[in-house]
Protein backbone atom coordinates (compact mmCIF):
# COMPACT_ATOMS: atom_id res chain seq x y z
CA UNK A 1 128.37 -14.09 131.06
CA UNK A 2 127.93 -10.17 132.01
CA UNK A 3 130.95 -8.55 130.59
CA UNK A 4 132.66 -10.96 128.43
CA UNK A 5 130.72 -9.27 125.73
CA UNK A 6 131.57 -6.29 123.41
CA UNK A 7 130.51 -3.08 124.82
CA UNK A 8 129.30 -1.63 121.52
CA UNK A 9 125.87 -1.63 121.04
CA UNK A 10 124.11 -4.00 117.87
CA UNK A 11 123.19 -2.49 114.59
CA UNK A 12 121.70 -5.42 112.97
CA UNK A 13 119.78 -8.71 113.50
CA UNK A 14 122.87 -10.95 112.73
CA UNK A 15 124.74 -9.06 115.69
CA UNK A 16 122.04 -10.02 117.77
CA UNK A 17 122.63 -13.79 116.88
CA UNK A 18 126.37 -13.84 117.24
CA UNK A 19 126.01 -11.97 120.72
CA UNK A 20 123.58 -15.14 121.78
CA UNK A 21 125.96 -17.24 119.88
CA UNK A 22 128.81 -16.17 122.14
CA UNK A 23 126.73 -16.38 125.46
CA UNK A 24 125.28 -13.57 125.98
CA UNK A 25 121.24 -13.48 127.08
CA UNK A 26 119.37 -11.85 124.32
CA UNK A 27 115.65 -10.35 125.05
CA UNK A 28 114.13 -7.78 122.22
CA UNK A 29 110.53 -6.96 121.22
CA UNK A 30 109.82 -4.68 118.14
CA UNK A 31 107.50 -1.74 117.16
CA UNK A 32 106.35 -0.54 113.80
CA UNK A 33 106.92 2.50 111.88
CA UNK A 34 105.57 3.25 108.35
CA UNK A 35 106.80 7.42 107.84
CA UNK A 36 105.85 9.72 105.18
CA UNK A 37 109.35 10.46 103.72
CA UNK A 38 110.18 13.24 100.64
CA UNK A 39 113.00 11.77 99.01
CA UNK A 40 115.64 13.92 96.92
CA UNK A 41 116.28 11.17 94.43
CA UNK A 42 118.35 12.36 91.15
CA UNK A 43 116.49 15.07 89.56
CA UNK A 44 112.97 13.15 90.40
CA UNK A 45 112.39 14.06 94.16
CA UNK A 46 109.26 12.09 95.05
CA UNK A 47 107.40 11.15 98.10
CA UNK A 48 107.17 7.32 99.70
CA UNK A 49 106.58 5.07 102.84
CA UNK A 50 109.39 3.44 104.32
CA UNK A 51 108.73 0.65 106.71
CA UNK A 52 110.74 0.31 109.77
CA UNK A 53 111.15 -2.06 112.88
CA UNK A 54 112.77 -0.78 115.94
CA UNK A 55 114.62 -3.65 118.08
CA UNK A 56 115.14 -2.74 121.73
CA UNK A 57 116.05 -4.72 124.26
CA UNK A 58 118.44 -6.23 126.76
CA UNK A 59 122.15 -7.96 126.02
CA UNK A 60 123.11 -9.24 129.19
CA UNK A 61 121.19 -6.46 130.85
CA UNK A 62 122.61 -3.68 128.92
CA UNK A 63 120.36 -2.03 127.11
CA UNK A 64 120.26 -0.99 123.60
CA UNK A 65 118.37 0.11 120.50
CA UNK A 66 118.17 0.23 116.56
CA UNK A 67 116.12 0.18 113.62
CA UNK A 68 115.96 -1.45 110.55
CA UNK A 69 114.25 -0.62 107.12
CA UNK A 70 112.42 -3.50 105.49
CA UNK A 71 110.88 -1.72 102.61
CA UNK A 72 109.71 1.51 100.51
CA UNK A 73 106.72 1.91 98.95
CA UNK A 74 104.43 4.31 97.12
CA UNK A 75 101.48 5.13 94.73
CA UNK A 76 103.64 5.21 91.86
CA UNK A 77 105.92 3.78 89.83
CA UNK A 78 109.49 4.64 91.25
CA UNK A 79 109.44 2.00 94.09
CA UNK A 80 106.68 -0.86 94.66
CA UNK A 81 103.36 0.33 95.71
CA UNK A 82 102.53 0.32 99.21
CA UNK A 83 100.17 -2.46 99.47
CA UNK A 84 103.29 -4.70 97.47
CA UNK A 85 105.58 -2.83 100.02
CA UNK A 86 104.28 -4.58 103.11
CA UNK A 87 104.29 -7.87 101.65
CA UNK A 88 107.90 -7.37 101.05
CA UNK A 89 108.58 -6.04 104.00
CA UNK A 90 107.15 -8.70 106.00
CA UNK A 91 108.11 -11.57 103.47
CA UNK A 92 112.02 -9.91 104.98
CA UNK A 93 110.55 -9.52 108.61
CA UNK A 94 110.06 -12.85 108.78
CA UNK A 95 113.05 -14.55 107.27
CA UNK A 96 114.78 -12.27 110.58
CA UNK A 97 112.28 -13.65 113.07
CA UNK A 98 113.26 -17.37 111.06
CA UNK A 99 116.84 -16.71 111.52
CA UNK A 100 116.56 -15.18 115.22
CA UNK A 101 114.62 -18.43 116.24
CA UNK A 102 116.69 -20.90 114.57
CA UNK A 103 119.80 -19.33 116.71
CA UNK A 104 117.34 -19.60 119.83
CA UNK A 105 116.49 -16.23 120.78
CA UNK A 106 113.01 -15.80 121.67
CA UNK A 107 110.42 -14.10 118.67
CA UNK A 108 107.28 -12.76 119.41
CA UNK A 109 106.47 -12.75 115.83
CA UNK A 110 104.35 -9.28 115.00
CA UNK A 111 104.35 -8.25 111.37
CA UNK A 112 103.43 -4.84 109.73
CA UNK A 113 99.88 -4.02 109.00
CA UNK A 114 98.24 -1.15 106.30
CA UNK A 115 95.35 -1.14 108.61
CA UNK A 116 95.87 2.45 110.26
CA UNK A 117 96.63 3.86 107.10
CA UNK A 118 94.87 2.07 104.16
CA UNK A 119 92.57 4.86 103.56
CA UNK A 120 95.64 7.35 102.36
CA UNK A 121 96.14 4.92 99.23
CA UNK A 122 94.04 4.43 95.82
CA UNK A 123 94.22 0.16 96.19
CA UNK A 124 96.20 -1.32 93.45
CA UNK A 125 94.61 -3.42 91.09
CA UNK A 126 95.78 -7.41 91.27
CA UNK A 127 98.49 -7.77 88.72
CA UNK A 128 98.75 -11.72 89.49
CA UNK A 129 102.50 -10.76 89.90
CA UNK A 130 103.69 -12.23 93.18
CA UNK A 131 106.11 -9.57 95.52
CA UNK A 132 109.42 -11.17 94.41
CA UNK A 133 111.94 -10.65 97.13
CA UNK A 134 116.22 -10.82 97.06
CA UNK A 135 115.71 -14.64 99.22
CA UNK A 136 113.39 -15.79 96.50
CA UNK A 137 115.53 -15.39 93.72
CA UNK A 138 118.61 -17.12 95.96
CA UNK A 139 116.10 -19.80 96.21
CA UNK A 140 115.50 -20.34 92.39
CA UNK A 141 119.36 -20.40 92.07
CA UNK A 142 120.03 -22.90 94.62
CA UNK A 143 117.48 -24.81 91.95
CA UNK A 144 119.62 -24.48 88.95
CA UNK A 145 118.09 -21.30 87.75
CA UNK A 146 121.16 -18.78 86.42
CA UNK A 147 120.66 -15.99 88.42
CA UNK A 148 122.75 -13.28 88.83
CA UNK A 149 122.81 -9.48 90.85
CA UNK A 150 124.29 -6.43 90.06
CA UNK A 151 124.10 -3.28 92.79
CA UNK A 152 123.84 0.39 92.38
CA UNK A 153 124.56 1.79 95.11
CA UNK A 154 123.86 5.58 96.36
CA UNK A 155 123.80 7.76 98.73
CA UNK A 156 119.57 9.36 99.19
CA UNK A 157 119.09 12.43 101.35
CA UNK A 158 115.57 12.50 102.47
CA UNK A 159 112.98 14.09 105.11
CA UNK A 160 111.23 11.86 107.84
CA UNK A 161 107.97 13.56 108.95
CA UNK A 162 107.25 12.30 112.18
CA UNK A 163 104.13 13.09 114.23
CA UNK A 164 105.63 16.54 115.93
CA UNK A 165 108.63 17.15 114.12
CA UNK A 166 110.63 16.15 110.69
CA UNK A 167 114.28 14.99 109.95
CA UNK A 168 116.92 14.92 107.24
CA UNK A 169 118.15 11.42 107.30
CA UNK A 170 120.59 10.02 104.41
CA UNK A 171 119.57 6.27 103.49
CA UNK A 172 122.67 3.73 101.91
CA UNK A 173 120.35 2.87 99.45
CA UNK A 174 121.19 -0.45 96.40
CA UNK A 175 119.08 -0.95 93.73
CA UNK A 176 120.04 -4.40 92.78
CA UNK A 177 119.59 -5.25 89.12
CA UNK A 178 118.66 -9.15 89.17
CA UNK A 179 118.98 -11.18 86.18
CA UNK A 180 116.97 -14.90 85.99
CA UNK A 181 116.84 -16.81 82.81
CA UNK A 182 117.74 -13.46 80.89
CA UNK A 183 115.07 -11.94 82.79
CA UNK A 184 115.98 -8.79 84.27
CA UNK A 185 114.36 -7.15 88.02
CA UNK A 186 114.86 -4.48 89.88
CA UNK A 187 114.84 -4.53 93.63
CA UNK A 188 115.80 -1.85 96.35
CA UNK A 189 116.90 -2.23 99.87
CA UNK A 190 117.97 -0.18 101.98
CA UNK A 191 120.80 -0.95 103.86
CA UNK A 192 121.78 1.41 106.32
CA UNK A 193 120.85 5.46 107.41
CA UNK A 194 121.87 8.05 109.37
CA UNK A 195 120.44 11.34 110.36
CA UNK A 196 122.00 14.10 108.33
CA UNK A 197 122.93 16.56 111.34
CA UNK A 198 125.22 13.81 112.42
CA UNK A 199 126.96 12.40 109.53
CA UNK A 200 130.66 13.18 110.96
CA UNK A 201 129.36 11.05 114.46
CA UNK A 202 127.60 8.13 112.44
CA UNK A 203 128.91 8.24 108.79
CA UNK A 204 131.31 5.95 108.96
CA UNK A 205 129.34 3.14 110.88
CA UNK A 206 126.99 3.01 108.53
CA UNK A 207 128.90 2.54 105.81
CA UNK A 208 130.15 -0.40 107.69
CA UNK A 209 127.06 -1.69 108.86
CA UNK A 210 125.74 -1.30 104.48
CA UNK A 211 129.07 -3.03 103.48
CA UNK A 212 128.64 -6.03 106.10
CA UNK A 213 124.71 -6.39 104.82
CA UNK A 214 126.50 -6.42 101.42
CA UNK A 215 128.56 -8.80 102.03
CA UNK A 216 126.64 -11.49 103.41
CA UNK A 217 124.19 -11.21 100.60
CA UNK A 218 126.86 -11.47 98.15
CA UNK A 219 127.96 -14.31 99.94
CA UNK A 220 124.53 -15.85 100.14
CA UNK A 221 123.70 -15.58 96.03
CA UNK A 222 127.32 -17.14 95.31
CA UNK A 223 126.93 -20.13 98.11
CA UNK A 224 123.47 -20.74 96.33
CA UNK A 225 125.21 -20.81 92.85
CA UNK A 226 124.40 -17.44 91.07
CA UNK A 227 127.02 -14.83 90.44
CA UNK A 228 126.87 -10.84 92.17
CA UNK A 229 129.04 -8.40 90.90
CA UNK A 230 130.14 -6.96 94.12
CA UNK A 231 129.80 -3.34 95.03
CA UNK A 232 130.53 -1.43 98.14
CA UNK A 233 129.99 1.73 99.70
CA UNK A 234 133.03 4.34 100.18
């Protein structure tokens, strides 16, 4: 079905599905990236991990390419520590490869690993606290549990340090306030990013793509029974 498809490229796992959805041959693999990052957060700046996964691959024999953050971590207490980081982040990895399977789109399912880096970190001690995710909590209130979310959302400039060179990126970041039996949680994700030296190319797709990501979860907590006070980006 070679050009009945849209011509602009995917920005996110669920455009991957409704391309196959809509006939189009979908082939991807993915690669790993867990980068040093200085964020300039409020009047804290601190440093972190962020974990990526960049799809490539083939629709209908076009090519194309993004990336997708599935968690932050670090060695203190501003965002989950690493090693809880890449439990989250693969907990989210594979409700994607779940999803990209169940539409029928081939997964070679590879997951993140601390392996190559698990030396840079003091190990956290076992709290007996499991990594609670945004799907669990959806879970517990498809069970009857009141469960409600409420976003902040903001704009985060940061620095990437690659291997031979560093970039200012700005990260559509939502901390996401979740309540459960009068039991409040917070949780970050971050939904969408740009690099700074081209906001006026890539600003407003972003904000799109965030709002969209939004969206769906909003839709997701409410179909499961909780409530989400929804928030977008402007």
């Amino acid at each position: 079905m070679t050009g009945t498809q849209p011509t602009h490229p995917p920005l996110r796992v669920t455009d991957l599905i409704e391309r196959h959805r809509a006939g189009a041959t979908v082939v991807f693999q993915t690669a790993f990236d867990i980068l040093p990052v200085d964020f300039d957060h409020r009047s804290h700046p601190f440093k972190a991990y962020i974990f990526l996964c960049q799809y490539s691959g083939t629709i209908d024999n076009r090519d194309f390419s993004f990336r997708k953050c599935y968690a932050r971590g670090c060695p203190h207490n501003l965002c989950p520590h690493v090693s809880q980081a890449v439990l989250i982040a693969n907990r989210y990895l594979q409700r994607d490869y779940y999803r990209l399977e169940t539409a029928g789109i081939a997964v070679e399912k590879k997951l993140f690993s601390l392996e190559k880096m698990v030396l840079s970190f003091d190990r956290q001690e076992d709290t007996g606290d499991p990594a609670m995710a945004l799907p669990d909590y959806v879970q517990l209130a498809r069970e009857g549990r009141d469960v409600s979310i409420r976003p902040t959302l903001e704009f985060v400039s940061a620095v990437e340090h690659f291997d031979r060179f560093e970039t200012k990126t700005m990260f559509l970041m939502a901390d996401f306030a979740v309540t459960c039996e009068k039991k409040t949680t917070h949780l970050e994700r971050c939904l969408a990013c740009y690099p700074v030296d081209k906001a006026d190319e890539e600003r407003s797709a972003k904000i799109e793509l965030a709002n969209a990501r939004l969206k769906l979860l909003y839709e997701e907590v409410e179909s499961a029974g909780g409530t989400a006070d929804k928030q977008f980006f402007a």
